[in-house]
Protein backbone atom coordinates (compact mmCIF):
# COMPACT_ATOMS: atom_id res chain seq x y z
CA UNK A 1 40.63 -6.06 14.73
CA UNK A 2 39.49 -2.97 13.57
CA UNK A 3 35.86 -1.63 14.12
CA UNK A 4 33.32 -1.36 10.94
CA UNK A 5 30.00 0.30 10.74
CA UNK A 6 27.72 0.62 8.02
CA UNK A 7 24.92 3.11 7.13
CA UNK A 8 22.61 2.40 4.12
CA UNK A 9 18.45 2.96 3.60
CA UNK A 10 18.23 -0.29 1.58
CA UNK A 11 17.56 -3.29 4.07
CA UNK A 12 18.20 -5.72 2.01
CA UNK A 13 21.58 -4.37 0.44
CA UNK A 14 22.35 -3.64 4.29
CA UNK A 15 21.26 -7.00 5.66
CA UNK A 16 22.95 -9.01 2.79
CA UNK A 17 26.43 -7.05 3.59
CA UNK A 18 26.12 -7.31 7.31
CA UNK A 19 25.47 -10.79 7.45
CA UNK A 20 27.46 -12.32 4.03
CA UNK A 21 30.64 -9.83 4.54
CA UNK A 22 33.33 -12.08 5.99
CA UNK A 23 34.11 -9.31 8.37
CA UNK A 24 36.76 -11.03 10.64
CA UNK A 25 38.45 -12.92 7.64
CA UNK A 26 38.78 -9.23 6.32
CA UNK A 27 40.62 -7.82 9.63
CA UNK A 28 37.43 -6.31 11.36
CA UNK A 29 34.74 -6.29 13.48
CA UNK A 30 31.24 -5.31 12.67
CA UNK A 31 29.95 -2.72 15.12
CA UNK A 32 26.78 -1.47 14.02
CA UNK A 33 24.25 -0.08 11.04
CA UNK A 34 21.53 1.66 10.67
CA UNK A 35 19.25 3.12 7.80
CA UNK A 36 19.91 6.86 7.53
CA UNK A 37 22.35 9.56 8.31
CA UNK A 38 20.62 10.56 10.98
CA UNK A 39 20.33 7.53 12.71
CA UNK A 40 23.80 6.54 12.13
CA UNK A 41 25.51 9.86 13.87
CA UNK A 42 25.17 9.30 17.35
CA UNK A 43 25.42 5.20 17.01
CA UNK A 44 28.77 5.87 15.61
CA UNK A 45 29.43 8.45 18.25
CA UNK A 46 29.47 5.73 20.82
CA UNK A 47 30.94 3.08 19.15
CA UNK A 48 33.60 5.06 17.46
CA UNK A 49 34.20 2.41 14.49
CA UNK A 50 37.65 3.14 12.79
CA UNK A 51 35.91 2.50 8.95
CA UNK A 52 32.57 3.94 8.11
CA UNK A 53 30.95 2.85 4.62
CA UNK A 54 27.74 4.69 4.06
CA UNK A 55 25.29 5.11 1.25
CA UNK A 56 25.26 8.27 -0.54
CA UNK A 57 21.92 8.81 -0.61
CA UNK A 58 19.60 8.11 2.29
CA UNK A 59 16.84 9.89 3.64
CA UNK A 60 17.14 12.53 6.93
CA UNK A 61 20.47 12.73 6.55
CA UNK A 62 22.66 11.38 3.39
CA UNK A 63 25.63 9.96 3.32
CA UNK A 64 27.67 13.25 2.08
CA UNK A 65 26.51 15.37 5.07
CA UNK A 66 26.95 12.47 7.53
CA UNK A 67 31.05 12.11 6.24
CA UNK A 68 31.39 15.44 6.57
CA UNK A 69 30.13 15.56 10.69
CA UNK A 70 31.87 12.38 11.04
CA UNK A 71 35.12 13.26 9.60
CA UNK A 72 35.67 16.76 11.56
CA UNK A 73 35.26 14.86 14.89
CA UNK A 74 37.24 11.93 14.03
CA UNK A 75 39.55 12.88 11.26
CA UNK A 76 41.35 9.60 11.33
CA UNK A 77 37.99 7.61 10.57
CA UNK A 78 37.78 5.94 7.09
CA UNK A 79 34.99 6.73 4.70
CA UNK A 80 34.12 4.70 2.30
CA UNK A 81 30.89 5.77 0.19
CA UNK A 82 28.54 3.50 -2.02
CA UNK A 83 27.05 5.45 -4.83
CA UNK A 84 24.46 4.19 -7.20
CA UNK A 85 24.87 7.69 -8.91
CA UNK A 86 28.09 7.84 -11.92
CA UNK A 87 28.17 11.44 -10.56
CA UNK A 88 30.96 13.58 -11.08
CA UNK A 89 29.75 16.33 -8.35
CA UNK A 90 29.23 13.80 -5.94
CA UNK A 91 32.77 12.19 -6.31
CA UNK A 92 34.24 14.81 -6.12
CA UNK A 93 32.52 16.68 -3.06
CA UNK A 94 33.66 13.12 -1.59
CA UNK A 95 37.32 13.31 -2.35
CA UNK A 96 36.59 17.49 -1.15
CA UNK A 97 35.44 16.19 2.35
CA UNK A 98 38.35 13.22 2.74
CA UNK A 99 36.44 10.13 1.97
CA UNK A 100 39.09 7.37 1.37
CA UNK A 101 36.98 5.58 -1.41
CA UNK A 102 34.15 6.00 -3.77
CA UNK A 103 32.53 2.94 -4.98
CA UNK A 104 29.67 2.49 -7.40
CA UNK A 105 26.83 -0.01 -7.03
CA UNK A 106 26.18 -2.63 -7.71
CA UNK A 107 29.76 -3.89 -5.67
CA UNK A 108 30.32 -7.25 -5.41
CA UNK A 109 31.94 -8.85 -2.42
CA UNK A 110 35.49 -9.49 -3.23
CA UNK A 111 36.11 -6.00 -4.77
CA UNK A 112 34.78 -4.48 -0.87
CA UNK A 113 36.81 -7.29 0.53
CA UNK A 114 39.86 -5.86 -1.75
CA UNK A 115 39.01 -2.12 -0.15
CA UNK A 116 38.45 -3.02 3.47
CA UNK A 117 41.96 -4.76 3.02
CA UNK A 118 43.71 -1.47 1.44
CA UNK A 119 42.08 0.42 4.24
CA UNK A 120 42.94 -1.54 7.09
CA UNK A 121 46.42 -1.85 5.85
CA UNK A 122 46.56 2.08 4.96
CA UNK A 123 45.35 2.63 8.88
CA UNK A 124 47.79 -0.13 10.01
CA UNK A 125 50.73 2.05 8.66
CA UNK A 126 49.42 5.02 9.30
CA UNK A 127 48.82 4.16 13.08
CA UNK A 128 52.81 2.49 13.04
CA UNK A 129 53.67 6.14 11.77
CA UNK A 130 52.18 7.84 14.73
CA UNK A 131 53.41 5.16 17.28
CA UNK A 132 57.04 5.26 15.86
CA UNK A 133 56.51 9.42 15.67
CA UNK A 134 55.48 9.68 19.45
CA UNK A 135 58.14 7.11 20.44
CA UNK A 136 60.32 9.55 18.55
CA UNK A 137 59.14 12.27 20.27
CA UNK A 138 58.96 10.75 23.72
CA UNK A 139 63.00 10.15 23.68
CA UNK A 140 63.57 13.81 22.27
CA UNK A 141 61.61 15.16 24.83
CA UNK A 142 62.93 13.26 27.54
CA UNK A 143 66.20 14.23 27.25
CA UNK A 144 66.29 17.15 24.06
CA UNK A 145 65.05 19.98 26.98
CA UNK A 146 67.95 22.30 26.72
CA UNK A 147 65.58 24.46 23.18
CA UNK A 148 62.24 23.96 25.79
CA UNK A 149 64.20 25.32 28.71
CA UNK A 150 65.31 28.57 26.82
CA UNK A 151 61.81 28.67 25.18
CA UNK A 152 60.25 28.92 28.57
CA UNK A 153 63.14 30.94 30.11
CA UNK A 154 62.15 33.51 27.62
CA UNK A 155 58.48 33.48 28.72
CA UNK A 156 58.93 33.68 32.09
CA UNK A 157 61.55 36.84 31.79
CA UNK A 158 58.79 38.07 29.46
CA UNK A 159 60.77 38.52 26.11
CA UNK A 160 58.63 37.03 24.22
CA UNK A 161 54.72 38.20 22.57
CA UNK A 162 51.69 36.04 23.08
CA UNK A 163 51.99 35.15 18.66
CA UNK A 164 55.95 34.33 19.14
CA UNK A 165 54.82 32.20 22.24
CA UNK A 166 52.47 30.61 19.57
CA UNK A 167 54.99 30.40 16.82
CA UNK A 168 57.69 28.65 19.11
CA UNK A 169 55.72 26.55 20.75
CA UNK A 170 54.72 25.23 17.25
CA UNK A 171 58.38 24.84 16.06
CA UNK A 172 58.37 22.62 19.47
CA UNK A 173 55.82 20.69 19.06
CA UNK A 174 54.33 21.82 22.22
CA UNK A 175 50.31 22.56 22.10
CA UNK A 176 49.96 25.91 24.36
CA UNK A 177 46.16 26.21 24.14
CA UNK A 178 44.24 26.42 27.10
CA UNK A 179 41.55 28.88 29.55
CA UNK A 180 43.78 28.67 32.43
CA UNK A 181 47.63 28.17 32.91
CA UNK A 182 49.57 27.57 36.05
CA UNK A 183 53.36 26.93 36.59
CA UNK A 184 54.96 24.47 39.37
CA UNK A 185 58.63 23.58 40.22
CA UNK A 186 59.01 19.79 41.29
CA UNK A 187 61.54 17.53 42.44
CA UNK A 188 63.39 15.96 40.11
CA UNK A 189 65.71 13.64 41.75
CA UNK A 190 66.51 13.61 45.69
CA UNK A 191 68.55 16.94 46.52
CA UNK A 192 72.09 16.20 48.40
CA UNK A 193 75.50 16.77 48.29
CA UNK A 194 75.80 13.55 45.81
CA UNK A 195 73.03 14.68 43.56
CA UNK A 196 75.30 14.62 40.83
CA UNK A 197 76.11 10.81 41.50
CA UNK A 198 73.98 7.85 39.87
CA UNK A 199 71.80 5.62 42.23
CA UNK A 200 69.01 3.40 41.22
CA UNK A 201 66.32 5.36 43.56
CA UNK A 202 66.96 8.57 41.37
CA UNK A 203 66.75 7.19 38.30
CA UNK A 204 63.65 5.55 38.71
CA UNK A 205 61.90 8.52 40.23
CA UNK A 206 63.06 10.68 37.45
CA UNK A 207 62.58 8.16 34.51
CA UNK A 208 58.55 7.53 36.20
CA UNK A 209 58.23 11.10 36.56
CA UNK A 210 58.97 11.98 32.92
CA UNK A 211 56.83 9.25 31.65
CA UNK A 212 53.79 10.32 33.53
CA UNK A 213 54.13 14.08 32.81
CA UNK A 214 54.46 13.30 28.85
CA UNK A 215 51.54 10.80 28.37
CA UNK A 216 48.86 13.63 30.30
CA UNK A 217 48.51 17.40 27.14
CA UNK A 218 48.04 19.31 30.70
CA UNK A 219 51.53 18.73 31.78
CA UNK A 220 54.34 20.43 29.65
CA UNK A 221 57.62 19.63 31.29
CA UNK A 222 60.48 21.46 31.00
CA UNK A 223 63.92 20.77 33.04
CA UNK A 224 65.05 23.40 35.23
CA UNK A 225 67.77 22.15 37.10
CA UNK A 226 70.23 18.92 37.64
CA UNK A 227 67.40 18.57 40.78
CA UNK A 228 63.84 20.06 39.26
CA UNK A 229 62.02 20.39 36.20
CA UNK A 230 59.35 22.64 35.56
CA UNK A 231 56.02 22.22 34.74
CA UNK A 232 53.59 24.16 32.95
CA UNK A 233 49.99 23.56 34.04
CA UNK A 234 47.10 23.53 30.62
CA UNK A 235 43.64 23.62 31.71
CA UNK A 236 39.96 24.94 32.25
CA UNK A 237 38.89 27.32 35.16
CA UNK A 238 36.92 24.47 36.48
CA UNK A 239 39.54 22.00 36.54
CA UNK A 240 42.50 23.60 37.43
CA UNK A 241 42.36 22.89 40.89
CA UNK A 242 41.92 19.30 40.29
CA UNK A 243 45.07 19.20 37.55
CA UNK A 244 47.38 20.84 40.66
CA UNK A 245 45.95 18.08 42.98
CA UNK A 246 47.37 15.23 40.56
CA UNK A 247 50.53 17.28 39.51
CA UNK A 248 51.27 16.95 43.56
CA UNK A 249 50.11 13.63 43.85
CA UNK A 250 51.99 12.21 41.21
CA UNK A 251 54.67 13.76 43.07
CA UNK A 252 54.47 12.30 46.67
CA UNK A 253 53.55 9.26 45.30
CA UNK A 254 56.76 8.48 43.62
CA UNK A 255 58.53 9.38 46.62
CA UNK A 256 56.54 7.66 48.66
CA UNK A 257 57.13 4.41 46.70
CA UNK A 258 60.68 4.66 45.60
CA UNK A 259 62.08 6.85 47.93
CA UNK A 260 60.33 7.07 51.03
CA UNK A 261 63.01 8.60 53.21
CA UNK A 262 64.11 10.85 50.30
CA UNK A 263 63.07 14.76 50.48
CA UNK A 264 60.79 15.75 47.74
CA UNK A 265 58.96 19.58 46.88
CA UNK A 266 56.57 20.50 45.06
CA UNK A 267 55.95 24.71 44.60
CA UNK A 268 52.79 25.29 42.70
CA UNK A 269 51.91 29.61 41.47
CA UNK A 270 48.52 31.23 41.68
CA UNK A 271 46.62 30.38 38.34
CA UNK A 272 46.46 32.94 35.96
CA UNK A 273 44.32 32.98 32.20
CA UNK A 274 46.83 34.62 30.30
CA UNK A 275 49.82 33.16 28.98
CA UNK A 276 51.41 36.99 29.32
CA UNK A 277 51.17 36.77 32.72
CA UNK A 278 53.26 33.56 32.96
CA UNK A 279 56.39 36.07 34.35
CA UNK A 280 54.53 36.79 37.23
CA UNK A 281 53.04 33.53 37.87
CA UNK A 282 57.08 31.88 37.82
CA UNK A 283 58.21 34.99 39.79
CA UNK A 284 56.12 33.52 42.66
CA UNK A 285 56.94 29.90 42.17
CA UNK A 286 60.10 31.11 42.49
CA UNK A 287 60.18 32.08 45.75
CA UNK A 288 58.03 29.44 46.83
CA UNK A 289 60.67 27.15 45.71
CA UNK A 290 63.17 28.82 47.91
CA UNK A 291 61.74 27.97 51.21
CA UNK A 292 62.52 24.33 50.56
CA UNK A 293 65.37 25.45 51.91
CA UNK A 294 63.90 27.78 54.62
CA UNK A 295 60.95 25.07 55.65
CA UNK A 296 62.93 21.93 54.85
CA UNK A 297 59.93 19.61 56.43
CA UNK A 298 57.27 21.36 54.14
CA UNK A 299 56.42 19.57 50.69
CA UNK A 300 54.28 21.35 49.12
CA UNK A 301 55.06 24.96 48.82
CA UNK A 302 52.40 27.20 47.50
CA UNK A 303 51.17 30.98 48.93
CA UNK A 304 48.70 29.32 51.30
CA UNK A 305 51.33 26.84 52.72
CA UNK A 306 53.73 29.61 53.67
CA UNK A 307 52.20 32.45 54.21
CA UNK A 308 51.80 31.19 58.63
CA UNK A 309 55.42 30.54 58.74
CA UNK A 310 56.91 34.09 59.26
CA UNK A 311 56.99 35.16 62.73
CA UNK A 312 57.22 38.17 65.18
CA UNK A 313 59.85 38.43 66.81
CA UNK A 314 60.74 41.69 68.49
CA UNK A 315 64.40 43.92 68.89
CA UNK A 316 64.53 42.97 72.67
CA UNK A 317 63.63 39.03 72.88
CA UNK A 318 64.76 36.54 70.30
CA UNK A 319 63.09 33.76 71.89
CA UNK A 320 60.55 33.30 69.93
CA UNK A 321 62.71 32.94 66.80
CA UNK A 322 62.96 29.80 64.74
CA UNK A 323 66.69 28.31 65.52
CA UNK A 324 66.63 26.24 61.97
CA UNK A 325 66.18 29.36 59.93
CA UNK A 326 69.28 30.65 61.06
CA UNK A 327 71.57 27.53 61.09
CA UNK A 328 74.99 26.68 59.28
CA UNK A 329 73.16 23.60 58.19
CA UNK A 330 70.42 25.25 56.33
CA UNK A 331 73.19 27.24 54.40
CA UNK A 332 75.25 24.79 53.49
CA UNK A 333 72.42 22.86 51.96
CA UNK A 334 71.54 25.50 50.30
CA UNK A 335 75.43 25.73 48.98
CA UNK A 336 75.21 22.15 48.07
CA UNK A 337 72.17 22.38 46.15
CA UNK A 338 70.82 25.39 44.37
CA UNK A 339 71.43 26.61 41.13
CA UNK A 340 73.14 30.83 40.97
CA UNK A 341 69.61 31.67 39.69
CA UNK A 342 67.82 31.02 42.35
CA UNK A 343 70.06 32.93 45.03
CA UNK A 344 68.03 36.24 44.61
CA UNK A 345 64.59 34.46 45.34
CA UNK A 346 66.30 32.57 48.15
CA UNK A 347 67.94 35.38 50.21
CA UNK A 348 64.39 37.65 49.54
CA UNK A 349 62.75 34.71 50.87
CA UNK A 350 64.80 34.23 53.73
CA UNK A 351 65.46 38.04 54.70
CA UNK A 352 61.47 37.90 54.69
CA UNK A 353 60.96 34.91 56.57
CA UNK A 354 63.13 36.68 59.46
CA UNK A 355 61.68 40.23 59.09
CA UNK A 356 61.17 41.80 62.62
CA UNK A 357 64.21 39.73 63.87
CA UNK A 358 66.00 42.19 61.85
CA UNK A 359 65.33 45.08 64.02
CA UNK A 360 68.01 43.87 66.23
CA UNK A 361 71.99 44.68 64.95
CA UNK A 362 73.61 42.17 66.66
CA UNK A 363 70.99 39.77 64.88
CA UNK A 364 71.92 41.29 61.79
CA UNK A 365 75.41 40.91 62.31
CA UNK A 366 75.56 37.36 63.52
CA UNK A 367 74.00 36.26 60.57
CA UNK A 368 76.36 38.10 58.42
CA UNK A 369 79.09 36.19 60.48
CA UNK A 370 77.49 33.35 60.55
CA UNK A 371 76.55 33.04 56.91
CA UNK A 372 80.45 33.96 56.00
CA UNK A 373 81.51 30.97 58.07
CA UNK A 374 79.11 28.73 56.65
CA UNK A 375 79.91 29.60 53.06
CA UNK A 376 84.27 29.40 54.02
CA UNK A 377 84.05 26.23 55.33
CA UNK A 378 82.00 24.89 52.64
CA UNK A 379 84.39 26.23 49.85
CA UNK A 380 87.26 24.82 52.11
CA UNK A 381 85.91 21.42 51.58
CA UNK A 382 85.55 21.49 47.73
CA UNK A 383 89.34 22.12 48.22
CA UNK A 384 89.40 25.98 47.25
CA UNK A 385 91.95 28.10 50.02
CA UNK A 386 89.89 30.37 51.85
CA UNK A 387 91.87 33.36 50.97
CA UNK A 388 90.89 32.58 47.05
CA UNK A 389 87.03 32.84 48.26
CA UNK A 390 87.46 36.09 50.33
CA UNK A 391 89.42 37.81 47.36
CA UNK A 392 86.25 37.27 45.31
CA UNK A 393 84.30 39.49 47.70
CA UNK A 394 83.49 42.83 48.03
CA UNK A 395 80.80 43.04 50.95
CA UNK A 396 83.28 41.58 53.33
CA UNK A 397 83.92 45.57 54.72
CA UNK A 398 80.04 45.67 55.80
CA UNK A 399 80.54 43.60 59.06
CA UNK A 400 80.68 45.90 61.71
CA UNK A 401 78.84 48.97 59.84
CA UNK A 402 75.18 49.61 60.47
CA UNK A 403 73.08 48.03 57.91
CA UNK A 404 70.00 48.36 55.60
CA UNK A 405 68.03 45.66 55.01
CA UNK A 406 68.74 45.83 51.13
CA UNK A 407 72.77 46.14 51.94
CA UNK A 408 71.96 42.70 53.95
CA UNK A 409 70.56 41.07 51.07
CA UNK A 410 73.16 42.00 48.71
CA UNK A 411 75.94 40.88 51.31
CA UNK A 412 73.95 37.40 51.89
CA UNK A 413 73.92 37.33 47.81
CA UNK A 414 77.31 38.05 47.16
CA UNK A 415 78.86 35.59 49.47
CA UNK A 416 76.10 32.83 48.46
CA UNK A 417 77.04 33.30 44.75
CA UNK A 418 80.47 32.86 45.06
CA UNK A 419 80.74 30.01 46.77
CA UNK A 420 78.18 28.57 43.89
CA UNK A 421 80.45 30.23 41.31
CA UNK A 422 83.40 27.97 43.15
CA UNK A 423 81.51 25.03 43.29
CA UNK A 424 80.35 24.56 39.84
CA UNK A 425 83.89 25.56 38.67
CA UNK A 426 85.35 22.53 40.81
CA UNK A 427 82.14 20.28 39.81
CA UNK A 428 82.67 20.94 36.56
CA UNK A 429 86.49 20.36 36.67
CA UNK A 430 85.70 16.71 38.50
CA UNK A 431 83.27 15.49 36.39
CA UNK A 432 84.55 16.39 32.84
CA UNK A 433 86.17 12.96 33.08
CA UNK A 434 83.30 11.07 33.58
CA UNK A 435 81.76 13.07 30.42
CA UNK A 436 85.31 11.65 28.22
CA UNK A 437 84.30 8.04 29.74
CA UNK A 438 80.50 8.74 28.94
CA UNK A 439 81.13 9.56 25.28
CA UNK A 440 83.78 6.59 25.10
CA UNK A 441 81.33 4.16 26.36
CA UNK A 442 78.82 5.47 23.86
CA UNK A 443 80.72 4.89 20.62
CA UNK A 444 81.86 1.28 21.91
CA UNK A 445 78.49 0.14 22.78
CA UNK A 446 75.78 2.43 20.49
CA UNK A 447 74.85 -0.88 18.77
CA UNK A 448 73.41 -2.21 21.81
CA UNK A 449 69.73 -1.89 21.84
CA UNK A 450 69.87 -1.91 25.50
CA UNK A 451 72.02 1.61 25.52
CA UNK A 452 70.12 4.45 27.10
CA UNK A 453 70.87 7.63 29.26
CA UNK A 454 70.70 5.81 32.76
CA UNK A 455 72.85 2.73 31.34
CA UNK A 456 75.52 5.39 30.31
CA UNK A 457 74.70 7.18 33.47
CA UNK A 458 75.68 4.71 35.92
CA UNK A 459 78.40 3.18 33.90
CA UNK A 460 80.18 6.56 34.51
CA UNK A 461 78.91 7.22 38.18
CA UNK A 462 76.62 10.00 37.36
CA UNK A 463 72.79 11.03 37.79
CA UNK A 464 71.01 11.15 34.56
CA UNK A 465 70.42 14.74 34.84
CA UNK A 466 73.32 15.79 35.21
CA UNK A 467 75.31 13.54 32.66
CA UNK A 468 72.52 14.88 30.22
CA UNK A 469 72.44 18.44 31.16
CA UNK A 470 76.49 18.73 30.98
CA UNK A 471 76.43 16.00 27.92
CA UNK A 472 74.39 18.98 26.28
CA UNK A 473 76.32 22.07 27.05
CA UNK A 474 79.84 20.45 26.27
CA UNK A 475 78.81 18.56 23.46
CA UNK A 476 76.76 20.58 21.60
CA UNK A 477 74.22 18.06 21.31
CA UNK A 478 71.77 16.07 23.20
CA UNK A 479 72.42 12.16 24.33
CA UNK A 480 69.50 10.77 21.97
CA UNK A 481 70.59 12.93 19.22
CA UNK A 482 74.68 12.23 19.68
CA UNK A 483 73.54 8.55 19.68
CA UNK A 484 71.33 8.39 16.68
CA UNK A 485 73.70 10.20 14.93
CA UNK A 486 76.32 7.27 15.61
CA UNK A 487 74.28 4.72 14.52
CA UNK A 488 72.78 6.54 11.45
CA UNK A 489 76.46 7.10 10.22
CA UNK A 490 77.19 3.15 11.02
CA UNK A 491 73.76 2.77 9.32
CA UNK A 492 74.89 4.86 6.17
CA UNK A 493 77.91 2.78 5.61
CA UNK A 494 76.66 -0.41 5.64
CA UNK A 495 74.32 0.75 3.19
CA UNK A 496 76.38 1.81 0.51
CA UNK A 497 79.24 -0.94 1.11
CA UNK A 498 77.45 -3.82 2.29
CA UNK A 499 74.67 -6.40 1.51
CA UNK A 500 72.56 -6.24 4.14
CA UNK A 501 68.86 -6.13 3.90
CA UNK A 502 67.52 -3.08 5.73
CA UNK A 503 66.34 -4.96 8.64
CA UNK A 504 69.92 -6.57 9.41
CA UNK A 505 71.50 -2.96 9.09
CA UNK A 506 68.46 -1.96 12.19
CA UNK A 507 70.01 -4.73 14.75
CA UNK A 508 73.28 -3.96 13.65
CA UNK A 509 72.99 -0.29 14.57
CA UNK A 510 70.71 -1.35 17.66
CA UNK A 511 67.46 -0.72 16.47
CA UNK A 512 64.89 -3.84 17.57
CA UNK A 513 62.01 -2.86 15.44
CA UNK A 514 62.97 -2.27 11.40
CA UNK A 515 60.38 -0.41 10.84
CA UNK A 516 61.37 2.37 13.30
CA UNK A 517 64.87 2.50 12.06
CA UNK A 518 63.51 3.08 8.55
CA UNK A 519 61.30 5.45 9.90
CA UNK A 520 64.25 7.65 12.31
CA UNK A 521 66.24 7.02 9.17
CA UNK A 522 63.81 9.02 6.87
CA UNK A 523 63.54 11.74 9.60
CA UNK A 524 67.25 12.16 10.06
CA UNK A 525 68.91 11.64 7.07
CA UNK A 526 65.99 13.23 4.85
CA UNK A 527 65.52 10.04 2.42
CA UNK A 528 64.35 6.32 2.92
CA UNK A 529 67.19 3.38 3.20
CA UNK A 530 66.46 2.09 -0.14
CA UNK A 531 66.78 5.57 -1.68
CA UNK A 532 69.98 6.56 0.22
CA UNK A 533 71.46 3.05 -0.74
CA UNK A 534 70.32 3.66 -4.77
CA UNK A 535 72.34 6.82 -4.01
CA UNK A 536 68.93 9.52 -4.14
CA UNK A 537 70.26 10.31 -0.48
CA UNK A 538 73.36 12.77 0.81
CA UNK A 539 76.78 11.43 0.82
């Protein structure tokens, strides 16, 4: 039922239509009156009717000045204005200010019963409109990320001015305006050496997290990685603190209920009130992010929660150093899991984390060793010949030599990256199968309504990110959009050559609801059904 408040300075007019108005019969609810403009603002403030009809001409406060408060703090409210007045000026200030309908008194009963019915079915479609438009906009941003990735990879490397922020962001749909922004990296999906493989525990905490982050305007997600997304943090200076605590929270708790043995991470920047100093803020995220790798048992990364964890340790006496940060283990993982971008944060990170221990050569040079081993044996079992990874290196003639600490980093990079280089080339090479089989399995079964990423996904053995994120860079095209534009090409052909009422053609293509078919229809193919069957649409 929709809500229905009336303001007029008249009792009796106002009494007669509160009590003789066959309100529910009409679709609506009567919420509340009152007897001038004045009176009537901050009654309809709380109860926040969806149709006002006012009198034009009250005392205090009439009804033109009341529409136009009312109407620029709920723009979607309906205003319907009773005039005793055949005035010109005043209709058409009314039309000026968005008033759905002008009527003159006297009105009788059935022709406000014939408005309130226009109206409510005018806000009826209107309200299917948005729903079917976010529900549009839900899927594309669920899986359409590879445009919002580049449009925040160019914010964060700073090519971009604070207006062609603003313009993009536009083009995206994404609303950028805010006191106080923060960015944080999060776990996407659990990170392991089969993080490219479907199971039912990642694709629930992936498909929860991405429906909580879209329904809240201070989250703007972006994905990052086949393991993390990104999130971009909207808010005031007084709040901030209290958006962070439910970004994490939202977090753990996923984990905690779908996952509970699963490794999760959270990295969260220092807030900053400029959107042009975004580049900074992600240049410290990402480093937090690195020591997931570096403090493996530590969650939530942020400046405060590492800044304890690098120790002294001095040239002569190693004892005190922290065995884990310097295990084959912690590189390999590092191997199996992060993407060639992050290397560069990682090994400053690291190299950091182990500072004074790097007064000591031999230290230096065991974990040159050390990190050469790790890195052969893990190319060795992607099925790569060792001597095809050491050909790809050039640092290999700094073991032995005395060492800076930059020439350390770059050695630790170079040997990192090509291993990563190796893997995604044999990754790539394994799994372009599965992406045939994926696509196969799409045009067999697009008329399904039950068809979505994760179905496809574990038909074909494959996380959801990953099938989407390679489904996007070999295709061309994202998995909603490849699929819509399957059935809207099934959907154009059984226009033109068959019968079928519009609402047959929607199940046949695998659309439940007929109305949102018609509605992706118009929005993809640039004309209704009825016009593109008449033949007003493209070929």
């Amino acid at each position: 039922m929709l809500r229905v408040f009336l303001a007029e300075d008249e009792t009796i007019i106002r009494e007669t239509l509160r009590d003789t108005m066959p309100w529910a019969q009409c679709g609506y609810t009567f919420v509340g009156e009152a007897g001038d403009g004045e009176m009537a603002l901050p009654l309809i403030q709380q109860t926040k009717p969806d149709v006002l009809i006012t009198d034009i001409r009250m005392p205090f406060m009439d009804g033109l000045a009341l529409s136009k408060l009312v109407l620029q703090e709920f723009p979607q409210m309906k205003v319907i204005i009773l005039s005793g007045y055949d005035d010109f000026e005043y209709a058409q200030t009314a039309i000026g200010l968005g008033v759905e309908r002008y009527l003159l008194k006297p009105i009788t009963k059935s022709t406000l019963m014939t408005v309130l019915q226009e109206v409510r079915e005018k806000i009826q479609g209107e309200r299917a409109q948005q729903n079917y438009l976010a529900q549009f906009r839900q899927e594309a941003q669920d899986y359409e990320q590879y445009a919002r990735r580049r449009f925040l990879e160019r914010i964060v490397a700073g090519q971009l001015s604070v207006q062609e922020i603003y313009e993009q962001a536009e083009k995206l749909d994404l609303d950028l305006r805010a006191q106080v922004y923060d960015l944080a990296l999060v776990s996407a999906v659990p990170e392991s050496s089969t993080a490219e493989t479907y199971s039912e525990q990642g694709a629930r905490i992936r498909d929860e997290m991405v429906s909580h982050f879209l329904k809240h305007p201070e989250y703007i997600l972006f994905r990052w990685s086949l393991t993390s997304y990104a999130v971009l943090l909207l808010g005031r200076q007084e709040n901030m603190e209290a958006i962070i605590s439910r970004c994490i929270h939202k977090v753990r708790q996923l984990y905690l209920t779908f996952g509970p043995e699963l490794n999760w991470y959270v990295a969260v920047g220092t807030p900053t009130r400029r959107l042009s100093a975004l580049p900074g803020c992600f240049e410290e995220v990402s480093r937090l992010w690195a020591y997931r790798h570096i403090l493996p048992e530590q969650h939530i990364l942020s400046a405060e929660t590492v800044k304890t964890f690098t120790g002294t340790v001095s040239d002569h006496d190693l004892s005190g150093l922290d065995m884990n940060k310097v295990s084959p283990a912690m590189l390999t993982g590092v191997l199996q899991n992060a993407s060639a971008q992050e290397i560069p944060s990682f090994v400053d990170e690291y190299i950091h984390s182990l500072e004074d221990a790097l007064e000591s050569g031999p230290f230096c040079q065991y974990l040159m060793l050390s990190a050469r081993f790790a890195a052969t044996q893990f190319v060795e079992g992607l099925g790569v010949e060792q001597k095809e990874y050491l050909s790809g290196l050039s640092c290999l003639g700094m073991v032995g030599q005395q060492i800076s600490v930059d020439d350390l980093k770059r050695y630790l990079s170079d040997i990192l990256l090509q291993a990563i280089k190796l893997r995604d080339r044999v990754t790539g090479s394994q799994y372009s199968g599965q992406l045939k089989q994926a696509v196969r399995y799409i045009d067999e079964h697009y008329r399904s309504e039950d068809i979505s990423l994760n179905r496809v996904a574990k038909e074909v053995n494959l996380s959801p990110n990953y099938l989407s994120a390679v489904f996007s860079q070999e295709m061309g095209t994202t998995f909603v959009e490849y699929l819509t534009a399957r059935r809207m090409e099934k959907a154009r052909e059984l226009l033109r050559h068959s019968d079928l009422r519009s609402g047959e053609i929607a199940a046949a293509v695998g659309y439940k609801d007929s109305h949102y078919f018609s509605f992706l229809f118009k929005k993809t193919q640039g004309c209704t059904p009825r016009d593109y069957r008449s033949g007003k649409g493209r070929k």
